[in-house]
Protein backbone atom coordinates (compact mmCIF):
# COMPACT_ATOMS: atom_id res chain seq x y z
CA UNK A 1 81.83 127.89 94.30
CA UNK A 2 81.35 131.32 92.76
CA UNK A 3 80.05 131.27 89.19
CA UNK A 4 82.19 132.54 86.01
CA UNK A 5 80.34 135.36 84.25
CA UNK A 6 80.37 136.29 80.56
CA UNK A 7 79.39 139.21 78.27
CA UNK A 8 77.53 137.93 75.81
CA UNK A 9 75.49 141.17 74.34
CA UNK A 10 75.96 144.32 73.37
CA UNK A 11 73.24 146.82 72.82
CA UNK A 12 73.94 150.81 72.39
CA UNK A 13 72.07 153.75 71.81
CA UNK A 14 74.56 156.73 72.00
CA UNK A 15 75.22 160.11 70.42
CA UNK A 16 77.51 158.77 67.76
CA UNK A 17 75.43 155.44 66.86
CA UNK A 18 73.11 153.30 67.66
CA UNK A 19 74.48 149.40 67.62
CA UNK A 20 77.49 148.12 69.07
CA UNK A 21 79.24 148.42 65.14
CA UNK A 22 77.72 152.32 64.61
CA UNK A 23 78.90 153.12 68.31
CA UNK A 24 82.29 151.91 67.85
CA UNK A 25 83.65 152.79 64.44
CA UNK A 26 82.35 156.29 65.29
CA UNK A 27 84.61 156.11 68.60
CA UNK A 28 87.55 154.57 66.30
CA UNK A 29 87.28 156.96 63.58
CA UNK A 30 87.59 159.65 66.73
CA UNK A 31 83.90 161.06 65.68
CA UNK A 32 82.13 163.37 67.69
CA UNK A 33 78.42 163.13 68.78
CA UNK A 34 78.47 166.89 70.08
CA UNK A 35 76.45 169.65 68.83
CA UNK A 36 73.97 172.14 69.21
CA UNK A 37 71.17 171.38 72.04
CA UNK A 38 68.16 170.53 69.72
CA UNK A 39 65.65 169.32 72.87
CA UNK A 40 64.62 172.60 73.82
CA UNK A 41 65.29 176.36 73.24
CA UNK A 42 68.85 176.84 74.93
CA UNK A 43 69.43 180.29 73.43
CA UNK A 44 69.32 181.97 76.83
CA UNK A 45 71.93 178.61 78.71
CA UNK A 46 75.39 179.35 79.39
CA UNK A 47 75.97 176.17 78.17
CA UNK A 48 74.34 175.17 74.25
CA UNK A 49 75.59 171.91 73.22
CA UNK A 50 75.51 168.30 74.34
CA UNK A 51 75.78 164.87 73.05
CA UNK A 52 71.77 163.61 71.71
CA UNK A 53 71.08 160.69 70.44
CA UNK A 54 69.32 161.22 66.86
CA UNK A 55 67.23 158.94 64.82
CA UNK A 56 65.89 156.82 67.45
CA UNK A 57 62.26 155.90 68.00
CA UNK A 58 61.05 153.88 70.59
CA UNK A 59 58.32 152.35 68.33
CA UNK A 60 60.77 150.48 66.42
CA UNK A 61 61.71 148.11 69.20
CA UNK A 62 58.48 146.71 70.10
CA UNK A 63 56.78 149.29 71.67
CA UNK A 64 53.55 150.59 69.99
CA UNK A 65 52.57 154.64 69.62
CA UNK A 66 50.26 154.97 72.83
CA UNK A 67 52.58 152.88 74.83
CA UNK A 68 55.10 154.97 74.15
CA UNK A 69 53.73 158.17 75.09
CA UNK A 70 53.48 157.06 78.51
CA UNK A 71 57.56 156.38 78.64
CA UNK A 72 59.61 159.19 79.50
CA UNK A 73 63.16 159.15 77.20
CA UNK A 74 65.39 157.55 79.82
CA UNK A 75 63.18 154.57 79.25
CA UNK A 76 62.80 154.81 75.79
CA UNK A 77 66.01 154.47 75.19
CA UNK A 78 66.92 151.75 77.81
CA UNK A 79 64.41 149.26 76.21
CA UNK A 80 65.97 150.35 72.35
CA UNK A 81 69.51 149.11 74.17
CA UNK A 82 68.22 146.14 75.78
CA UNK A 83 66.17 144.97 72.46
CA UNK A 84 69.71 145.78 70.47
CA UNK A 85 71.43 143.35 73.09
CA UNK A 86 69.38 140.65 73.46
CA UNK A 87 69.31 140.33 69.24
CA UNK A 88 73.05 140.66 69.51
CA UNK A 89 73.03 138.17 72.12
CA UNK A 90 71.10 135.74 69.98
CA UNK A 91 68.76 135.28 72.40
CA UNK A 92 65.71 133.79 72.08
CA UNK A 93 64.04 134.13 75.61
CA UNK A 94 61.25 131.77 74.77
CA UNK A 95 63.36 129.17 75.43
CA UNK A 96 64.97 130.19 78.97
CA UNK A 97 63.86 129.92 82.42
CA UNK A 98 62.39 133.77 82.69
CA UNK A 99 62.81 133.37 86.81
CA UNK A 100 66.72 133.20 86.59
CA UNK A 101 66.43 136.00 83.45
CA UNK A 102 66.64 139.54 85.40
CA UNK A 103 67.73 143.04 84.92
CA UNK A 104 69.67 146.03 86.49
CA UNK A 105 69.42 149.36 84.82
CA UNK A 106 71.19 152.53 86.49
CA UNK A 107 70.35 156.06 86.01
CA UNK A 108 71.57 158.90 87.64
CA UNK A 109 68.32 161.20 87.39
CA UNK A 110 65.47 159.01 85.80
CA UNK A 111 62.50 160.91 84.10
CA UNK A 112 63.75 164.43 84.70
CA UNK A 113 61.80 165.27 81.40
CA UNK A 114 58.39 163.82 82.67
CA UNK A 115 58.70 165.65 86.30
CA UNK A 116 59.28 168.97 83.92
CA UNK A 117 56.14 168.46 81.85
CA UNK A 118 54.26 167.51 85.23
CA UNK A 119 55.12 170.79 86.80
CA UNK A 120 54.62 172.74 83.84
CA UNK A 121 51.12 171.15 83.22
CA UNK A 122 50.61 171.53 86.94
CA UNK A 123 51.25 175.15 87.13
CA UNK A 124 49.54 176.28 83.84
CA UNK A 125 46.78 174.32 83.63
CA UNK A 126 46.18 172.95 87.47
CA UNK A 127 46.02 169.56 89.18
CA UNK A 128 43.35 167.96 87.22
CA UNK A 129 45.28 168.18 84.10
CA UNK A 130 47.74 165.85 85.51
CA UNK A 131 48.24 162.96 83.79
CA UNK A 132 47.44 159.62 85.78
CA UNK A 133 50.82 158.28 84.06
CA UNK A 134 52.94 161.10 85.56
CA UNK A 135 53.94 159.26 88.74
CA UNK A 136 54.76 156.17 86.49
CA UNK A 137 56.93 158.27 84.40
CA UNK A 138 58.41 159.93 86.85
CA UNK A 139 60.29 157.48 88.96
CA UNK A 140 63.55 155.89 88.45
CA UNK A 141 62.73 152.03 89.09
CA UNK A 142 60.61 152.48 85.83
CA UNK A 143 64.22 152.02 83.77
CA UNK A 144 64.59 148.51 84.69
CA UNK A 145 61.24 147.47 85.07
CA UNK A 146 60.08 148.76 81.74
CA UNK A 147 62.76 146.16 80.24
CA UNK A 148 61.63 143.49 82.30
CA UNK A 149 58.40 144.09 81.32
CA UNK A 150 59.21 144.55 77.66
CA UNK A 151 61.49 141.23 77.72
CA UNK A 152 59.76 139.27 80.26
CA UNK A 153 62.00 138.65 83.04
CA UNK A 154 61.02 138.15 85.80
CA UNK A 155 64.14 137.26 87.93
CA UNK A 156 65.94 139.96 89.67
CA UNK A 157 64.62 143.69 88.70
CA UNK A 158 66.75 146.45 90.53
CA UNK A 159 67.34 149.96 89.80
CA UNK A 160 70.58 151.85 91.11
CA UNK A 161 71.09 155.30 91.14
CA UNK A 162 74.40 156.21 92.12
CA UNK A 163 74.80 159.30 90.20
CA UNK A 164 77.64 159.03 87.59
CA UNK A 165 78.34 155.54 88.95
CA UNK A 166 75.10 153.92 88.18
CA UNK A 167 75.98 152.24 85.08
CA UNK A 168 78.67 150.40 86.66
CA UNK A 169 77.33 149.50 89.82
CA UNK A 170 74.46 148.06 87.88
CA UNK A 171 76.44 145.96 85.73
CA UNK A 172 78.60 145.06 89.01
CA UNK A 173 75.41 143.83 91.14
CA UNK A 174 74.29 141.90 88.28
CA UNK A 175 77.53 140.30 88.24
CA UNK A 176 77.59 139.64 91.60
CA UNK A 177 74.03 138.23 90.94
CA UNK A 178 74.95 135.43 88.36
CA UNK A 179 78.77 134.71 90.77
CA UNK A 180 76.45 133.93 93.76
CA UNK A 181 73.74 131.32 91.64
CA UNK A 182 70.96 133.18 91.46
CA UNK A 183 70.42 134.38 88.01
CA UNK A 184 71.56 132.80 84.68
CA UNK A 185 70.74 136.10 82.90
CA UNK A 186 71.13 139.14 83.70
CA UNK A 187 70.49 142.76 81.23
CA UNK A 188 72.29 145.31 83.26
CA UNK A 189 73.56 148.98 82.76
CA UNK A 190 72.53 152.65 82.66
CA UNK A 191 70.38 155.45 80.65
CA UNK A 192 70.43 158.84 81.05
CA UNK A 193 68.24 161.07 78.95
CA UNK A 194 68.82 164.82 81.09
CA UNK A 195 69.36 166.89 77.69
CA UNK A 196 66.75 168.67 79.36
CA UNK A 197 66.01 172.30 80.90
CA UNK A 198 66.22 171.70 84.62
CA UNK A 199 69.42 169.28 84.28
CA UNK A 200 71.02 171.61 81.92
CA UNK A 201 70.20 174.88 83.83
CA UNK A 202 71.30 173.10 87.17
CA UNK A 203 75.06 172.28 85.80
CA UNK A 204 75.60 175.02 84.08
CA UNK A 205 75.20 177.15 87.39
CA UNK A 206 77.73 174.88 89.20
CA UNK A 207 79.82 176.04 86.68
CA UNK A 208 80.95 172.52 85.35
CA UNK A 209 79.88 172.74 81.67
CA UNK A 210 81.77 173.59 79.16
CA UNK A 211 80.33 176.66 77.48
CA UNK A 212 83.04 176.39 73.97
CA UNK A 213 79.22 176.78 72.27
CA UNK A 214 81.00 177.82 68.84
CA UNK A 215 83.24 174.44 68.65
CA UNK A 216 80.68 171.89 70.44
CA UNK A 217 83.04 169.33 68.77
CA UNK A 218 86.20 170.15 70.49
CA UNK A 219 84.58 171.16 73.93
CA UNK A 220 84.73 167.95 75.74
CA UNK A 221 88.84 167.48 76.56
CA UNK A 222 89.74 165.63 78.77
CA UNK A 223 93.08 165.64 80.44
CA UNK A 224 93.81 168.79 78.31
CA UNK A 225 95.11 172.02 79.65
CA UNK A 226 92.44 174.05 77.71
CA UNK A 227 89.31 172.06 79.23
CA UNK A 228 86.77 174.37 80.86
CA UNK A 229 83.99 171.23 81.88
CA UNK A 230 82.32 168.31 80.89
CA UNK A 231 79.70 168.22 78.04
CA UNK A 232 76.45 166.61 78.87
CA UNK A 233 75.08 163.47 76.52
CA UNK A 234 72.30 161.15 76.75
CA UNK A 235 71.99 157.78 75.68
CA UNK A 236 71.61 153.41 77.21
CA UNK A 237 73.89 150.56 77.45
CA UNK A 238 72.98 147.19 78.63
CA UNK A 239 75.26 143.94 78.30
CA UNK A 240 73.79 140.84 78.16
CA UNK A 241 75.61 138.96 81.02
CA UNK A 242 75.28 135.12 81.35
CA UNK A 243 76.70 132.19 83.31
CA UNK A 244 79.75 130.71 81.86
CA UNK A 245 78.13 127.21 81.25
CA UNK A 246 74.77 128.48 80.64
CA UNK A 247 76.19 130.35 77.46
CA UNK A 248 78.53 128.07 76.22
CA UNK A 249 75.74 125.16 76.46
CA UNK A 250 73.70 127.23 73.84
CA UNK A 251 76.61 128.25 71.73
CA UNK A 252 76.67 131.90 72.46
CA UNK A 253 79.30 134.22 71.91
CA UNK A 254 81.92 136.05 74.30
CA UNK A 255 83.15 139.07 74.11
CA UNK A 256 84.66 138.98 77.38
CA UNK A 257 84.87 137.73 80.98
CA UNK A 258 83.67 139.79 83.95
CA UNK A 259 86.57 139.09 86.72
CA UNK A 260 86.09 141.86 89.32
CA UNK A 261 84.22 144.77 90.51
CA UNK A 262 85.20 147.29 93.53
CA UNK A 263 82.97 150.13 94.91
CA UNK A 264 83.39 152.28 97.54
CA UNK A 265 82.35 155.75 98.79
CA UNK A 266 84.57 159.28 99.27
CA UNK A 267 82.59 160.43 102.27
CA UNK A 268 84.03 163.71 101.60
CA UNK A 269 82.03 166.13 99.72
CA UNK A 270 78.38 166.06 97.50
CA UNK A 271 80.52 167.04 94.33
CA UNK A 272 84.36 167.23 94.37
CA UNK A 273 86.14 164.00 94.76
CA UNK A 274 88.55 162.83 97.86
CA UNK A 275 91.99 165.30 97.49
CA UNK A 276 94.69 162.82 95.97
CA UNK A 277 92.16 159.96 94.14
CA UNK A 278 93.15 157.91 97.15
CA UNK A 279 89.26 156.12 97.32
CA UNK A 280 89.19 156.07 93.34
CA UNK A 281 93.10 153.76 93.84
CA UNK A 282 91.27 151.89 96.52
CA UNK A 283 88.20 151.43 94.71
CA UNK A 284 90.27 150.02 91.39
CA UNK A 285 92.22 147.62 93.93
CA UNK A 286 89.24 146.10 95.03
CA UNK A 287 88.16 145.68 91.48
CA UNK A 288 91.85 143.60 90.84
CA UNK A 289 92.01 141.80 94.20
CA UNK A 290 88.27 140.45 93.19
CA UNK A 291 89.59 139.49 89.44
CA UNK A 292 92.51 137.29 91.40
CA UNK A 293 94.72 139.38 88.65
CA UNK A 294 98.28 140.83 88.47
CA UNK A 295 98.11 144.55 87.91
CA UNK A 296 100.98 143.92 85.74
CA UNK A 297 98.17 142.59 83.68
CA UNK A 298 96.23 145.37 83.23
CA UNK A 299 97.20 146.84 79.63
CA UNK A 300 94.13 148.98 79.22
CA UNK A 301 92.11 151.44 81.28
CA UNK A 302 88.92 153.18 80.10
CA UNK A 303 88.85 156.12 82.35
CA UNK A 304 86.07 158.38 83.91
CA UNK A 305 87.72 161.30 81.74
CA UNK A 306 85.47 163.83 82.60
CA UNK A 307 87.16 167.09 80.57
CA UNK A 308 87.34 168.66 84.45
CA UNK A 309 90.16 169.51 86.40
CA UNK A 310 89.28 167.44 89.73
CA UNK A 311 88.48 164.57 88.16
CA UNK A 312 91.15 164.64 85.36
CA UNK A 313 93.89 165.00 87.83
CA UNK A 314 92.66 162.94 90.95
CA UNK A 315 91.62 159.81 88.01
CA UNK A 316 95.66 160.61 86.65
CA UNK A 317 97.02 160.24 90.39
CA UNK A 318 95.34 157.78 91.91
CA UNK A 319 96.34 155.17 88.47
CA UNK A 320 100.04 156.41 88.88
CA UNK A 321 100.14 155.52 92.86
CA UNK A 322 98.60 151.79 91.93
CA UNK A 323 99.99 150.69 89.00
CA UNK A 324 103.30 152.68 89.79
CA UNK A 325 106.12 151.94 87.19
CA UNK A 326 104.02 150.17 85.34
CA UNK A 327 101.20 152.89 85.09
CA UNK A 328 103.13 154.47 81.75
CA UNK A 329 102.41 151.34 79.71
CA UNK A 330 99.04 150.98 80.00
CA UNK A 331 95.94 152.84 77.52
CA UNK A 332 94.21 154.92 78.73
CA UNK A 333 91.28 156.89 77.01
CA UNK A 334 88.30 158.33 77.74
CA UNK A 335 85.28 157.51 75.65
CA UNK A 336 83.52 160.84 76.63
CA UNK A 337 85.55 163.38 74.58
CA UNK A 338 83.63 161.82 71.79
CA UNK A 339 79.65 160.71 73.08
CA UNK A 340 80.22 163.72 76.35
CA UNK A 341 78.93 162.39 79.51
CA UNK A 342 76.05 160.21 79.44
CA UNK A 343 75.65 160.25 83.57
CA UNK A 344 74.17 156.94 84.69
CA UNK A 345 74.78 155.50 81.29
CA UNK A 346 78.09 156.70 81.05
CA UNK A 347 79.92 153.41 82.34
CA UNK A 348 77.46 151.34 80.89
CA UNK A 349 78.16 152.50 77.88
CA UNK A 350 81.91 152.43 78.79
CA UNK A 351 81.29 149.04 79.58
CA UNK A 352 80.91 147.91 75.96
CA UNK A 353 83.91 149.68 74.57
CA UNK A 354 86.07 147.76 76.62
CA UNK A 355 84.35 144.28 75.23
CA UNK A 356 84.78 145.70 71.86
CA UNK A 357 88.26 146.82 72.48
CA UNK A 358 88.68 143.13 73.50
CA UNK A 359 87.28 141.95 70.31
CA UNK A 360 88.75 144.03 67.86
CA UNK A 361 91.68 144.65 69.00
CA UNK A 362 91.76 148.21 68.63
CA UNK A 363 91.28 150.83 71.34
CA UNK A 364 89.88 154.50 70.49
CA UNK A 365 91.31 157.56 70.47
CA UNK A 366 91.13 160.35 73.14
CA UNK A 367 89.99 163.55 70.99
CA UNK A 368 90.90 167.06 71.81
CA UNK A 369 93.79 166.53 74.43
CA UNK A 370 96.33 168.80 72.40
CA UNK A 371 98.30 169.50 75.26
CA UNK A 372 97.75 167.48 78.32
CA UNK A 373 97.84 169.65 81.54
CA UNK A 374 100.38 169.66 83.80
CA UNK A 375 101.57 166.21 85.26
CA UNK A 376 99.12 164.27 83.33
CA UNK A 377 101.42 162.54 81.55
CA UNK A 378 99.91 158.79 81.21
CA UNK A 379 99.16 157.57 77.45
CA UNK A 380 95.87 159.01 76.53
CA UNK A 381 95.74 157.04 73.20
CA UNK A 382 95.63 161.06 71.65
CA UNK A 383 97.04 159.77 68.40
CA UNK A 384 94.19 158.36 66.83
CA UNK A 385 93.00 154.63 66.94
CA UNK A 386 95.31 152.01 68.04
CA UNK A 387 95.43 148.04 67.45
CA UNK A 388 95.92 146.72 70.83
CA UNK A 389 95.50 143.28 71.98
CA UNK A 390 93.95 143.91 75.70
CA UNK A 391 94.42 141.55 77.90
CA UNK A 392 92.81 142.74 81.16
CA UNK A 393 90.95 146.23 81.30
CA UNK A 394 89.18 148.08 83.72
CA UNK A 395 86.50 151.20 83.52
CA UNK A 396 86.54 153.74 86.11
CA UNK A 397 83.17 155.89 87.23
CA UNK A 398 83.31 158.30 90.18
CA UNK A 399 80.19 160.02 90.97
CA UNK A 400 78.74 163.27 92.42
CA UNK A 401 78.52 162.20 96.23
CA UNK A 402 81.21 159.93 96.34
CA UNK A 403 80.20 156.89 94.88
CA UNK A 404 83.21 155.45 93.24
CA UNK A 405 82.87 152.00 90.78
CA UNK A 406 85.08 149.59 89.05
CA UNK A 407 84.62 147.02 86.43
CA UNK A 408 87.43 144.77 85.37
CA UNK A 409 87.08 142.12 82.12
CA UNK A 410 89.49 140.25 80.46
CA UNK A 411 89.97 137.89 77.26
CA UNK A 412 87.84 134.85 77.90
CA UNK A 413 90.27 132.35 77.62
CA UNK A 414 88.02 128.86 78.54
């Protein structure tokens, strides 16, 4: 018998807050994390602004100075989020079986900082200059295994890296991980830290940045006519996720139930998504079937919202052809007009605004769609905050290559 799965922690570290309470009042108060690139020297981009995470250090979440320096940011700022959870979780790993305590962390590009200052250093000063933690900071696995190794858990440790997607295909395999018995724990979801010269440089000549440099706080629009490309942002989210019994025997709060997850691949094209959303429909129906739910119970979607035209239109479609009729009465915002796009965070991040949506009762705002373009006419939530008792929700993230993911939650309900 499959086990029930709870959400049980929240821990962010995001371009408008850090904590689950910072994050989302900013996103209620429709608050903007977007300004001018502050990383490096971006005078000479296209594109100027993004979404940075500021006031965070590493050091104040167990991790001493020299340790530190041997972290790239996209691990930094994983371990911040999965410290923040676990203490939100009320946690006190002492006391559990560390075998069946694991972790899943996505990222879409991993230490693209690190590999920078390894060429650079390589280059300049030659190969003997090369740090002997390069390779270490380099690679993607580090993400998960740095907060395994910061935590101690030694169950599961997996990294995915599905591009956009990895966030939510984390959080999905972990689920799937505690349903089938073999953890009791599980930290899983994404960081992205690609604020960075390469990353920047490489989407802005793809032309799918926004370059509205003199209003960074209005540039990221999605489903709006006047949208000319997403905004990048940086940034972690892990959930605590537990076994039903295993958290109610210690008294732990839910925020929500994990019911269902759906993934699925576009095999269609490294960037653009399939013509008519017909994988991203297919990829949400798998997500329902698995939850056992109605769609008629579906009263809240957080979508991928990316502020670009394929997306924006193809995410728009493919909910109309599923939900049908019943497609006008459901929310739906995106959470990246306010924190940008946070990559392999992103629906990790995405993840926790639909268990505090849950929670509070209130869903946030979509900023800057004045004037949604033509024929997207589902309800954005472009009014400002709304109270909103969400039943069943579900987060979309479609990445570049095709990978499609799809979480669904609902109330717990015992």
């Amino acid at each position: 018998m499959e086990k029930r799965v709870v959400i049980t922690g929240l821990g962010a570290v995001t371009p408008v807050g850090i904590g689950k309470e910072n994050f989302y009042n900013a996103l209620l108060a429709g608050q903007s994390g977007i300004g001018p690139i502050t990383r490096f020297d971006a005078s000479d981009y296209a594109t100027r602004i993004a979404g940075e995470v500021k006031d965070f250090d590493v050091t104040n979440y167990g991790v001493d100075k020299k340790e530190a320096r041997r972290m790239d940011r996209s691990v930094e700022l994983a371990i911040g989020a999965a410290v923040l959870a676990c203490e939100d979780a009320d946690l006190d790993l002492d006391k559990q079986d560390l075998d069946r305590c694991g972790t899943v962390v996505g990222t879409g590009i991993g230490g693209i900082d690190s590999i920078h200052e390894v060429y650079e250093t390589l280059f300049e000063k030659g190969p003997g200059r090369v740090s002997p933690f390069a390779v270490p900071m380099m690679i993607a696995n580090m993400t998960s295994a740095r907060v395994s190794i910061r935590l101690g858990l030694k169950g599961p440790v997996i990294t995915d890296v599905t591009a956009c997607t990895s966030g939510t295909n984390a959080i999905g395999d972990a689920f799937r991980i505690i349903q089938r018995g073999d953890a009791d724990i599980m930290f899983a979801g994404g960081t992205e830290a690609a604020v960075s010269p390469a990353a920047v440089a490489g989407f802005a000549a793809m032309k799918a940045m926004s370059t509205r440099n003199d209003e960074p706080t209005k540039a990221s629009r999605p489903f709006d006519r006047d949208r000319d490309g997403f905004v990048m942002g940086e940034g972690s989210g892990i959930v605590v996720l537990e076994e039903l019994e295993h958290a109610k025997a210690r008294g732990a709060h839910i925020y929500a139930e994990v019911v269902g997850y759906g993934t699925n691949g576009d095999a269609y094209h490294i960037t653009a998504p399939a013509p008519g959303g017909v994988q991203a429909r297919k990829c949400m129906e798998l997500a329902i079937k698995d939850a056992g739910i109605d769609p008629k119970d579906v009263n809240y979607i957080n979508a991928h919202g990316t502020s670009t035209g394929l997306n924006d239109k193809n995410e728009t479609l493919a909910i109309k052809e599923l939900f049908g009729d019943h497609a006008k009465d459901i929310a739906v915002n995106s959470t990246k007009s306010m924190t940008g796009h946070l990559l392999g965070a992103a629906g990790a991040i995405e993840t926790i605004v639909m268990a505090m949506a849950i929670e509070t009762g209130k869903v946030h705002p979509t900023i800057n769609c004045d004037n949604p373009d033509e024929g997207l006419d589902l309800d954005y939530v472009r009014e400002g905050a709304r109270d909103l008792q969400v039943k069943c929700a579900l987060s979309n993230s479609f990445g570049f290559g095709g990978h499609n993911g799809t979480l669904c939650v609902r109330r717990y309900e015992g």
